[in-house]
PDB file of N, CA and C in Angstrom:
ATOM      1  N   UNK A   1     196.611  46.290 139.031  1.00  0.00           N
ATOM      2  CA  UNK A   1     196.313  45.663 140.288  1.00  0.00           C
ATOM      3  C   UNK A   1     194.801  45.703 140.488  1.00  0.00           C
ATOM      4  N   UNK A   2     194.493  44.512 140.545  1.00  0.00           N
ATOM      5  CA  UNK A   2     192.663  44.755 140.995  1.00  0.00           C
ATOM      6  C   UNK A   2     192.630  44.222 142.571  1.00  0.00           C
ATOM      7  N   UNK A   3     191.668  44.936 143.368  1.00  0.00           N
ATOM      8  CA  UNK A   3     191.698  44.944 144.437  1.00  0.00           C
ATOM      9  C   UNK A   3     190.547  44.216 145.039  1.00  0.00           C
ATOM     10  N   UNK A   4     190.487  42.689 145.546  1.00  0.00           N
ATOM     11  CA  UNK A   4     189.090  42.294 146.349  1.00  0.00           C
ATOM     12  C   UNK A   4     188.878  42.400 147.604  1.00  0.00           C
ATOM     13  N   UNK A   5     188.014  43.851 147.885  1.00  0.00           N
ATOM     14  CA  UNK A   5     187.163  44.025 148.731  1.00  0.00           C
ATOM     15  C   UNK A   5     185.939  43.944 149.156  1.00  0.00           C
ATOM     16  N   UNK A   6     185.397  43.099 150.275  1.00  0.00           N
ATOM     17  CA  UNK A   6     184.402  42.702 150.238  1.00  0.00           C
ATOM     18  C   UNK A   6     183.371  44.217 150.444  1.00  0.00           C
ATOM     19  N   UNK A   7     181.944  44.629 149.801  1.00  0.00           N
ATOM     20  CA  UNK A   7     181.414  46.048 149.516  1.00  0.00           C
ATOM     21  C   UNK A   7     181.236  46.522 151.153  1.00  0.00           C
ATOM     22  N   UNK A   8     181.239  45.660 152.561  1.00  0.00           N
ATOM     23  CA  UNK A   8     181.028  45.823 153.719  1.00  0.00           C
ATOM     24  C   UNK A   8     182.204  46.023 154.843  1.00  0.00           C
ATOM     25  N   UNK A   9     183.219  47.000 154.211  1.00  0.00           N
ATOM     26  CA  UNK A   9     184.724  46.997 154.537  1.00  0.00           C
ATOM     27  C   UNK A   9     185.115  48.487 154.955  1.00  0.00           C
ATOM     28  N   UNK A  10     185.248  48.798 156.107  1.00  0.00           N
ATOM     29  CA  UNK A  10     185.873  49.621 156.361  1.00  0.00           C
ATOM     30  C   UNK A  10     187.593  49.804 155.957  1.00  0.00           C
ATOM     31  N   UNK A  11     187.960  50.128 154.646  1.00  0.00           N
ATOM     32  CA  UNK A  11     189.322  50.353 154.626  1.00  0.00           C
ATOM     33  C   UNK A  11     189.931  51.729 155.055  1.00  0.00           C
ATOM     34  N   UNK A  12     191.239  51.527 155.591  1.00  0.00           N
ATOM     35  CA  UNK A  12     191.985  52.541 156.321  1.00  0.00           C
ATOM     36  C   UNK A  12     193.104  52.778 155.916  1.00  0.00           C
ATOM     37  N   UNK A  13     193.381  53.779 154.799  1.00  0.00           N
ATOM     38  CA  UNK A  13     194.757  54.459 154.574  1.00  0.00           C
ATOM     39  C   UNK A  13     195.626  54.783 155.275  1.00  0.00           C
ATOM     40  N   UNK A  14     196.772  54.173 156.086  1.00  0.00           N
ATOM     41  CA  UNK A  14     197.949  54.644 156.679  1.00  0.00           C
ATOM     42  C   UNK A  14     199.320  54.947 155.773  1.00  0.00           C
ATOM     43  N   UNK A  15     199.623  56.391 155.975  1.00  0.00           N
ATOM     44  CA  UNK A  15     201.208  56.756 155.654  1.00  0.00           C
ATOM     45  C   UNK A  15     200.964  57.986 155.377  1.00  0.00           C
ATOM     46  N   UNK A  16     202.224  58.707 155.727  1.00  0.00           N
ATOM     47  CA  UNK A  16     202.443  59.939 156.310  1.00  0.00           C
ATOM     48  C   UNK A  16     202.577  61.398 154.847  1.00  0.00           C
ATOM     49  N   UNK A  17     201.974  62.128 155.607  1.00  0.00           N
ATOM     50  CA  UNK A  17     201.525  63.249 154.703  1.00  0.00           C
ATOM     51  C   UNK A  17     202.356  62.527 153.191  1.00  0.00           C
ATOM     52  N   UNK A  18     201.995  62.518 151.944  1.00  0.00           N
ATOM     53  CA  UNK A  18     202.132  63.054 150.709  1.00  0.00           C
ATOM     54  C   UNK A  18     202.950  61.691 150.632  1.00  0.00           C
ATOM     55  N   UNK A  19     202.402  60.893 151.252  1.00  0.00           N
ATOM     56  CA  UNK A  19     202.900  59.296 150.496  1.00  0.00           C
ATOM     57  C   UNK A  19     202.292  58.726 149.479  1.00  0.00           C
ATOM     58  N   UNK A  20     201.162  59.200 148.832  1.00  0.00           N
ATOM     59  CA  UNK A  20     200.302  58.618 147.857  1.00  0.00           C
ATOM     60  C   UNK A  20     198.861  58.092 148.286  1.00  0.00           C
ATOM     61  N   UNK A  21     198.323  58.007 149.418  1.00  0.00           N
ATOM     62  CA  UNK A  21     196.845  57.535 149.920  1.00  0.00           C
ATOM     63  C   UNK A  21     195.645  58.130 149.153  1.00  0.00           C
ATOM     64  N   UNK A  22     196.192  59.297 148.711  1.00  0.00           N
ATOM     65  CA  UNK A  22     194.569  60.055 148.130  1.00  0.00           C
ATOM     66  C   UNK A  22     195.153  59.189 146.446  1.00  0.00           C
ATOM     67  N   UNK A  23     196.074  59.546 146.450  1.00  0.00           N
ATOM     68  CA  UNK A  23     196.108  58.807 144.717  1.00  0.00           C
ATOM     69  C   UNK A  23     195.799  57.626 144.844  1.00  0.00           C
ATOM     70  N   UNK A  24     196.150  56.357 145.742  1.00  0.00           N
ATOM     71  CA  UNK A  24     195.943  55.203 145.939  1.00  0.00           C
ATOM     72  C   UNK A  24     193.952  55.251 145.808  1.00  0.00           C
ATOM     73  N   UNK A  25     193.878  56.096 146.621  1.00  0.00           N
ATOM     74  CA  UNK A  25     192.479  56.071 146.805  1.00  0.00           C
ATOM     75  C   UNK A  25     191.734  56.294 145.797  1.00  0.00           C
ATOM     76  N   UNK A  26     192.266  57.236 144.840  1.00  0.00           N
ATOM     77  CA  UNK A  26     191.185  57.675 143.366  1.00  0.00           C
ATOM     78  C   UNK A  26     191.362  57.189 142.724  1.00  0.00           C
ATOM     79  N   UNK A  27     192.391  55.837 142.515  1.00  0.00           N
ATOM     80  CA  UNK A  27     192.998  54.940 141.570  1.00  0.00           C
ATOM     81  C   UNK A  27     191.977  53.874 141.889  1.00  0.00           C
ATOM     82  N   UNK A  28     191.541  53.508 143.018  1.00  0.00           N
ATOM     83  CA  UNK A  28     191.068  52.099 143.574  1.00  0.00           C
ATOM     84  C   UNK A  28     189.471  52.142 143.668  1.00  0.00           C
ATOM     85  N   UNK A  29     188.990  53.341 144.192  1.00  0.00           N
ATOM     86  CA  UNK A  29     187.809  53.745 144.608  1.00  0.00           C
ATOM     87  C   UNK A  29     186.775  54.764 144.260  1.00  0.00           C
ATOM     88  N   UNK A  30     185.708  53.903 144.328  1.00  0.00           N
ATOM     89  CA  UNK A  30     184.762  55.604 143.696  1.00  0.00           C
ATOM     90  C   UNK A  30     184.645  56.670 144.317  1.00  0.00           C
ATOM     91  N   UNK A  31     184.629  58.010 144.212  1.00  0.00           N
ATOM     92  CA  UNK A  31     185.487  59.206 144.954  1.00  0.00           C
ATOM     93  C   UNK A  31     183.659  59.039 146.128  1.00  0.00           C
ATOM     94  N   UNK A  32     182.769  58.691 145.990  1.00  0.00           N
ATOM     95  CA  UNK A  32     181.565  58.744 146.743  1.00  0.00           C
ATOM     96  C   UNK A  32     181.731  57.590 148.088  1.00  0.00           C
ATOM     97  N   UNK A  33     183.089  56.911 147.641  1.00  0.00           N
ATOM     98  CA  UNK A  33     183.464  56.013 148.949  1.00  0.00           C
ATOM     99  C   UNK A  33     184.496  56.432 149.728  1.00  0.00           C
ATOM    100  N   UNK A  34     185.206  57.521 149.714  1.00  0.00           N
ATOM    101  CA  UNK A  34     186.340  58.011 150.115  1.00  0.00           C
ATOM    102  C   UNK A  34     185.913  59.379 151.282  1.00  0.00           C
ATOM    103  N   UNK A  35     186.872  59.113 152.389  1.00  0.00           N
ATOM    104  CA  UNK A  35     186.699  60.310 153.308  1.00  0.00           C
ATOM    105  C   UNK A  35     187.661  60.729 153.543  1.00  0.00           C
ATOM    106  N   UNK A  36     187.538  61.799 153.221  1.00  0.00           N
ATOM    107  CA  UNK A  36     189.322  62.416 153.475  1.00  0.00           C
ATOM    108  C   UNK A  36     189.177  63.389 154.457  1.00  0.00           C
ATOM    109  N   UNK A  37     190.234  63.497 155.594  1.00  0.00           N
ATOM    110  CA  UNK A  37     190.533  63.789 156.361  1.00  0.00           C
ATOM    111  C   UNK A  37     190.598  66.170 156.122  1.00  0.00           C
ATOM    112  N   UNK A  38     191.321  65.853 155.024  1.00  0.00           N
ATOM    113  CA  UNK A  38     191.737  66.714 154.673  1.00  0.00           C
ATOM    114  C   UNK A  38     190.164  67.793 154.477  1.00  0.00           C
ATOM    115  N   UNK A  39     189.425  66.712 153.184  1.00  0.00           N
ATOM    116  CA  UNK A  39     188.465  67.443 152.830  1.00  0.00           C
ATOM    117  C   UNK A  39     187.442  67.991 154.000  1.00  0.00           C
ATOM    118  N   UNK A  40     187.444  67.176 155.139  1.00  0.00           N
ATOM    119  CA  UNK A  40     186.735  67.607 155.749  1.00  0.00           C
ATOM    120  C   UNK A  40     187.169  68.758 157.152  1.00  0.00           C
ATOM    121  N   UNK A  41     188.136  69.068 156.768  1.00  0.00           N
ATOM    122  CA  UNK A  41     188.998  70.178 157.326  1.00  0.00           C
ATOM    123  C   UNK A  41     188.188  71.651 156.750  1.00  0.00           C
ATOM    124  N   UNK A  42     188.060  70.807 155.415  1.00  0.00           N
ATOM    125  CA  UNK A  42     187.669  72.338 154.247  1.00  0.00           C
ATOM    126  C   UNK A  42     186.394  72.553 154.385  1.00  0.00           C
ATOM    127  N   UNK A  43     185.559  71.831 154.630  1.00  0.00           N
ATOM    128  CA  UNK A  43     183.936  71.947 155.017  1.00  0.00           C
ATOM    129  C   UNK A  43     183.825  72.564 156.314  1.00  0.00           C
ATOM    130  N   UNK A  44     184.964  72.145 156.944  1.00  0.00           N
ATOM    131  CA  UNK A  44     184.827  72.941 158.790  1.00  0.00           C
ATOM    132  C   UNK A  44     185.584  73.924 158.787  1.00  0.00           C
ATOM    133  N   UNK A  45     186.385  74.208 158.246  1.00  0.00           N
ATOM    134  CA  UNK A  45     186.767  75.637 157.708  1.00  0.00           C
ATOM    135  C   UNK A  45     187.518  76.307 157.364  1.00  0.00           C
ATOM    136  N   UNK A  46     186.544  75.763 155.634  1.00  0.00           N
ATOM    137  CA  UNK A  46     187.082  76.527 154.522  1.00  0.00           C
ATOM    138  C   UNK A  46     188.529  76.497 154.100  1.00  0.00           C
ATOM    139  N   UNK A  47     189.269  75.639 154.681  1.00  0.00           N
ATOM    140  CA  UNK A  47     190.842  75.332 154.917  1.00  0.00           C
ATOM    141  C   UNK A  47     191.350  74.163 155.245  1.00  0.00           C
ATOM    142  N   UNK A  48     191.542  73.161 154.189  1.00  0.00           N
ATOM    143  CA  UNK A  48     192.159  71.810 154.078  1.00  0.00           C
ATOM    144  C   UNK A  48     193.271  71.798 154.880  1.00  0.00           C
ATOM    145  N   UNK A  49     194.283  72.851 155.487  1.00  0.00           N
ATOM    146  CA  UNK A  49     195.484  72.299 155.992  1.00  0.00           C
ATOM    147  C   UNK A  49     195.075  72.952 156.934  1.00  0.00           C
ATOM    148  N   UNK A  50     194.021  73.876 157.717  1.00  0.00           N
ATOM    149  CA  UNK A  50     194.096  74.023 159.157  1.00  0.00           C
ATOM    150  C   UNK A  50     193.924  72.792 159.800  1.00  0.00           C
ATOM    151  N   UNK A  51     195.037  73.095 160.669  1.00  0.00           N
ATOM    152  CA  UNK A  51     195.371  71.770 161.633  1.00  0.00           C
ATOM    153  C   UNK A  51     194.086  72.025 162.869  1.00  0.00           C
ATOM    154  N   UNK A  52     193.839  73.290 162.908  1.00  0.00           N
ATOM    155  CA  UNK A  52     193.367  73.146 164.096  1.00  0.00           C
ATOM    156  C   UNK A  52     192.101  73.313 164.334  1.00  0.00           C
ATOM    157  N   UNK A  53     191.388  72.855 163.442  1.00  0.00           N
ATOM    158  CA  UNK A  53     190.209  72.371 163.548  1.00  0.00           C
ATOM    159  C   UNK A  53     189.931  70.483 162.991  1.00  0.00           C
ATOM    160  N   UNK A  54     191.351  70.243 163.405  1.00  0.00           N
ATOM    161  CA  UNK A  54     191.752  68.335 163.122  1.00  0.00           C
ATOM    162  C   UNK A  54     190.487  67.692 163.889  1.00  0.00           C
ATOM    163  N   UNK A  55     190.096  68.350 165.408  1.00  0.00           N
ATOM    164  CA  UNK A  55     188.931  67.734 166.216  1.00  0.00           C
ATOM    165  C   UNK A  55     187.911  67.671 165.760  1.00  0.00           C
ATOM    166  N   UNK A  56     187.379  68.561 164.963  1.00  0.00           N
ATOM    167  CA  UNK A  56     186.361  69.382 164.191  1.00  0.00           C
ATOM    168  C   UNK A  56     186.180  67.680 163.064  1.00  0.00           C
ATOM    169  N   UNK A  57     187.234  68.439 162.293  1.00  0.00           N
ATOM    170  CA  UNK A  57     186.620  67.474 161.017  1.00  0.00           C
ATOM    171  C   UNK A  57     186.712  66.119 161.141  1.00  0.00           C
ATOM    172  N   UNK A  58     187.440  65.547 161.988  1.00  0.00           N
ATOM    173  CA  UNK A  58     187.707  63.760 162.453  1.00  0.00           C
ATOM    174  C   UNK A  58     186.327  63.617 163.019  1.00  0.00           C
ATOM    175  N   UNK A  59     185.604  64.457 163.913  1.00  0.00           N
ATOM    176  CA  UNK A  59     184.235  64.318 164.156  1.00  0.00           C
ATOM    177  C   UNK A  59     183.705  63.634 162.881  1.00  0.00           C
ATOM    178  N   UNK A  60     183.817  64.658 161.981  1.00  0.00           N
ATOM    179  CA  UNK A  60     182.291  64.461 160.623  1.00  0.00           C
ATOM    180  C   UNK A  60     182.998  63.822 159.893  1.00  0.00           C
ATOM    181  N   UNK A  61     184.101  62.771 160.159  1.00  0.00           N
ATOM    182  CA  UNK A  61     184.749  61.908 159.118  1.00  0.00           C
ATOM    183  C   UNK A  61     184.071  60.330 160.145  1.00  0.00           C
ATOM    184  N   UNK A  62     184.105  60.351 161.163  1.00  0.00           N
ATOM    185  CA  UNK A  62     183.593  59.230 161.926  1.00  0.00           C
ATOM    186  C   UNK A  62     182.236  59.429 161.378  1.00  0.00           C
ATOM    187  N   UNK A  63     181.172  60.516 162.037  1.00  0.00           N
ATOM    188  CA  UNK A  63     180.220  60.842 161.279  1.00  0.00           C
ATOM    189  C   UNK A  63     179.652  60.030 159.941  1.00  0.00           C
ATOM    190  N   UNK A  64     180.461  60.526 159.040  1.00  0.00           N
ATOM    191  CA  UNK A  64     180.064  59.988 157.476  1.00  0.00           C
ATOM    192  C   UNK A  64     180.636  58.231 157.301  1.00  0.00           C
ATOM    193  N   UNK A  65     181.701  58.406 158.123  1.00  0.00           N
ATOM    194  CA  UNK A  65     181.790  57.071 158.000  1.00  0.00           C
ATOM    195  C   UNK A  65     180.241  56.013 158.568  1.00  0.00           C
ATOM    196  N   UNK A  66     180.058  56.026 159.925  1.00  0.00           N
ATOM    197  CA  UNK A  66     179.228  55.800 160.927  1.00  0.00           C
ATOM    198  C   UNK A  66     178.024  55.548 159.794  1.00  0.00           C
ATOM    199  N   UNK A  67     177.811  56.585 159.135  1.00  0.00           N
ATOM    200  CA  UNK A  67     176.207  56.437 158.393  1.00  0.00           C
ATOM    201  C   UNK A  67     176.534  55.206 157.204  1.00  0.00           C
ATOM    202  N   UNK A  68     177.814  55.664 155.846  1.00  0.00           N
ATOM    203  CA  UNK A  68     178.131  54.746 155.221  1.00  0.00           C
ATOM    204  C   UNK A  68     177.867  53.305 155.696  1.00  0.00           C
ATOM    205  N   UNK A  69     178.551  53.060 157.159  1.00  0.00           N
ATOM    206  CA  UNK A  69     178.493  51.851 157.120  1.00  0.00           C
ATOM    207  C   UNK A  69     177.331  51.185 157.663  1.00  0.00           C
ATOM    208  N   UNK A  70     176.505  52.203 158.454  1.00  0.00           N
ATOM    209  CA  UNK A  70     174.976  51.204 158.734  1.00  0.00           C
ATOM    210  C   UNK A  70     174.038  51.003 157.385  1.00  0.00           C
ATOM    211  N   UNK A  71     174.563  51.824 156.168  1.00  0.00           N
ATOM    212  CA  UNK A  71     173.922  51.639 155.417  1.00  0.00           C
ATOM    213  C   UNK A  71     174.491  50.229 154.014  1.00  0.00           C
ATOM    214  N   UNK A  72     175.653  49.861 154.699  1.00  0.00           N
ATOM    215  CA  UNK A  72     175.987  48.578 154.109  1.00  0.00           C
ATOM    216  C   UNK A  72     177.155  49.206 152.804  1.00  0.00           C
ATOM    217  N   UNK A  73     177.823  50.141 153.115  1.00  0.00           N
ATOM    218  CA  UNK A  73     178.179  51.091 151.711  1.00  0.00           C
ATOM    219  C   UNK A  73     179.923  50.990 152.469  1.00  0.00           C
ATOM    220  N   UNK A  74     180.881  50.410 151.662  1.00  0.00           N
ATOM    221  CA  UNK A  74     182.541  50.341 150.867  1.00  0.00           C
ATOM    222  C   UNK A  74     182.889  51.676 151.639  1.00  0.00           C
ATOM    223  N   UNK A  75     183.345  51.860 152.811  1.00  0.00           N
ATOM    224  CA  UNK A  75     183.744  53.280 153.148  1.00  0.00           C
ATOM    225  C   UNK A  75     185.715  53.570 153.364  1.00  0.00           C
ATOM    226  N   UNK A  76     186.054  54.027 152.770  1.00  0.00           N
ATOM    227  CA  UNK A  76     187.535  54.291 152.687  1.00  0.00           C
ATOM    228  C   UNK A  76     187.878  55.454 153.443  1.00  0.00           C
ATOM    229  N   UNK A  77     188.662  55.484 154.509  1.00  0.00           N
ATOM    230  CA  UNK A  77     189.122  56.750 155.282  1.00  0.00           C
ATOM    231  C   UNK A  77     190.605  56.873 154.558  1.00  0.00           C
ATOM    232  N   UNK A  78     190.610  58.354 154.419  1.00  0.00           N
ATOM    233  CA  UNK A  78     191.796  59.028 153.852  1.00  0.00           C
ATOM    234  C   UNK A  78     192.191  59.932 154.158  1.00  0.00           C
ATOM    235  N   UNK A  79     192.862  59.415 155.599  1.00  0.00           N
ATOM    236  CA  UNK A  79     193.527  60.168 156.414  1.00  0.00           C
ATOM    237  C   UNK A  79     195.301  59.562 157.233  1.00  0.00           C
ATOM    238  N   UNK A  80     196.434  59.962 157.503  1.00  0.00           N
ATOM    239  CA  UNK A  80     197.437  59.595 157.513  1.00  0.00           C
ATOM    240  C   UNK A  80     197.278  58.127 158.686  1.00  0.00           C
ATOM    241  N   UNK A  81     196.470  58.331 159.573  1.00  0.00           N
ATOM    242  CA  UNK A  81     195.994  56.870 160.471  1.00  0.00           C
ATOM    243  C   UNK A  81     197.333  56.112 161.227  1.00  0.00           C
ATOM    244  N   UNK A  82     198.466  57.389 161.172  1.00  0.00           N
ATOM    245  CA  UNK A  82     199.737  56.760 161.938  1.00  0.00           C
ATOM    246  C   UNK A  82     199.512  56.668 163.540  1.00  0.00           C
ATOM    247  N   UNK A  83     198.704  57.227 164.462  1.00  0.00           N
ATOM    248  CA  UNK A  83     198.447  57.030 165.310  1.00  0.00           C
ATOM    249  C   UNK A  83     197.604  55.623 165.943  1.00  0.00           C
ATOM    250  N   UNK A  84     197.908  54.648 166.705  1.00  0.00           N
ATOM    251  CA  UNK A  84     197.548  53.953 167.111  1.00  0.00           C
ATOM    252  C   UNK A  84     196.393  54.260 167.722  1.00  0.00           C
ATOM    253  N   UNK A  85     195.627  55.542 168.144  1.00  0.00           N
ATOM    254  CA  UNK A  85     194.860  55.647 169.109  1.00  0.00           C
ATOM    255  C   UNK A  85     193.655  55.663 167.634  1.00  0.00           C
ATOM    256  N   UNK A  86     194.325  56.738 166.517  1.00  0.00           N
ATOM    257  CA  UNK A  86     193.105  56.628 165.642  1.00  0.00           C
ATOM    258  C   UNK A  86     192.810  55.579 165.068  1.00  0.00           C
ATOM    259  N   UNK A  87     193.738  54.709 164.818  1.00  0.00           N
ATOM    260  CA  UNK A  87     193.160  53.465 164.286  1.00  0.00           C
ATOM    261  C   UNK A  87     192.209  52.907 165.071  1.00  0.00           C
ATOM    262  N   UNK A  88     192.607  52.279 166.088  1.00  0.00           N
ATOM    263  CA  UNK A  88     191.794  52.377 167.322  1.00  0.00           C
ATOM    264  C   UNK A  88     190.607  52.456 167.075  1.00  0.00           C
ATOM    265  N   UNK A  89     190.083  53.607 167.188  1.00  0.00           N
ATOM    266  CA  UNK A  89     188.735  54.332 166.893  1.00  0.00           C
ATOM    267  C   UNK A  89     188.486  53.521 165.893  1.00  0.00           C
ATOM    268  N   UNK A  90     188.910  53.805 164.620  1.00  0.00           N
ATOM    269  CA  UNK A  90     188.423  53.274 163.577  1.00  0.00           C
ATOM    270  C   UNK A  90     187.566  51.792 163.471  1.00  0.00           C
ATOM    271  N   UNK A  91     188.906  51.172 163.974  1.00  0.00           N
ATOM    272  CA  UNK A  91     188.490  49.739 164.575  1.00  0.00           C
ATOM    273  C   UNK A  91     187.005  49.418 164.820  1.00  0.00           C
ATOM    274  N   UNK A  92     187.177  50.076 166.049  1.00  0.00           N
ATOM    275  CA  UNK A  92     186.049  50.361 166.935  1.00  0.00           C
ATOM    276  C   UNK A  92     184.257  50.570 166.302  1.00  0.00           C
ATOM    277  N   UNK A  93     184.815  51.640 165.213  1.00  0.00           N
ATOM    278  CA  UNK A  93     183.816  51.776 164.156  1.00  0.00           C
ATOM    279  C   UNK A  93     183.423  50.525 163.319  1.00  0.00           C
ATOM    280  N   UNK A  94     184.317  50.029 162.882  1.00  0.00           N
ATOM    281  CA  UNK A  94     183.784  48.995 162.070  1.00  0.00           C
ATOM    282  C   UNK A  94     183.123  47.593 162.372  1.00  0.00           C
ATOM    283  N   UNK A  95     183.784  47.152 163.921  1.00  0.00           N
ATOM    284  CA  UNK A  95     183.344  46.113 164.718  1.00  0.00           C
ATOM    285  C   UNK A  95     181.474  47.209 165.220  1.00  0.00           C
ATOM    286  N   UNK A  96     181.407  47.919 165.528  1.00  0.00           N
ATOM    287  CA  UNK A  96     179.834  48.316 165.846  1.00  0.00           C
ATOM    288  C   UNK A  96     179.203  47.964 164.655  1.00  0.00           C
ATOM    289  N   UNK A  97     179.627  48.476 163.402  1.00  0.00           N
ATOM    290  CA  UNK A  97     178.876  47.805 162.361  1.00  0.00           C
ATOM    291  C   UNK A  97     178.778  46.619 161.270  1.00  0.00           C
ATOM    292  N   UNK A  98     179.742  45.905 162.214  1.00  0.00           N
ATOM    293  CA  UNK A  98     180.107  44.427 161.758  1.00  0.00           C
ATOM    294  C   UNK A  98     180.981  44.514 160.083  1.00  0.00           C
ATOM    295  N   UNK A  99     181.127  45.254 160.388  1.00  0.00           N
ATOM    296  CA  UNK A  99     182.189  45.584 158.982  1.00  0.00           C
ATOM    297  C   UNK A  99     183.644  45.192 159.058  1.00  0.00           C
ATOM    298  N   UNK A 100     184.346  44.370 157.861  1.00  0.00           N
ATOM    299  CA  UNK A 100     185.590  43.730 157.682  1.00  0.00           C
ATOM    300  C   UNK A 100     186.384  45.198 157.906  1.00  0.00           C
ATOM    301  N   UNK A 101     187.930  45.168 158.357  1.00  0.00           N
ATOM    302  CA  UNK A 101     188.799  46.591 158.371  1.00  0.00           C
ATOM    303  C   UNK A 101     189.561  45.991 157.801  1.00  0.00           C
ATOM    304  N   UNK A 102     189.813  46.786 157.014  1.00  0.00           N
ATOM    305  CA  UNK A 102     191.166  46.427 156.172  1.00  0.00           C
ATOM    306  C   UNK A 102     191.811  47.575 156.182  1.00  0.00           C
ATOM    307  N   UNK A 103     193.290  47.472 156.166  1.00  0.00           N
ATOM    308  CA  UNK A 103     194.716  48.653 156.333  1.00  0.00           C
ATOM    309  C   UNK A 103     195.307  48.781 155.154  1.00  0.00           C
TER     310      UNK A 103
END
């Protein structure tokens, strides 16, 4: 499967824990375009499945996204995105930086 995305695209992984999104993602994408939800759990602390610093790391996943995309750079969120409110956001992100969203 080859995938055309235009390089100015906010794409957004939706489906629920351990459906395949991070594999989808390392299959499709260069790991320097990918934000994972998870990983940034582990940078805020030290623990990929603490839930409860979810506020914490969704911060520095908007964050990294936010910079990616003023800088014109393919940004992939890889995070479960079943909530309507986070997509939302996301949205939100990509229309400020005139960036295509793709799901």
């Amino acid at each position: 499967m080859k995938l055309m995305i235009p390089e100015l695209s906010l794409v957004v992984l939706i489906g629920a824990s351990g459906s395949g999104k991070s594999t989808f993602a390392r299959k499709h994408f260069k790991p320097t375009e990918i934000i994972s939800s998870d990983v940034c759990r582990g940078l805020v602390a030290d623990d990929e499945n603490d839930q409860t610093v979810s506020k914490e790391a969704f911060e520095l996943v908007h964050f990294i996204a936010a910079q990616r995309l003023a800088l014109g750079k393919l940004t992939v969120i890889d995070a479960t995105n079943v909530q309507m409110e986070d997509r939302r956001t996301l949205l939100a992100l990509a229309r400020e930086y005139h960036a295509l969203a793709v799901a």
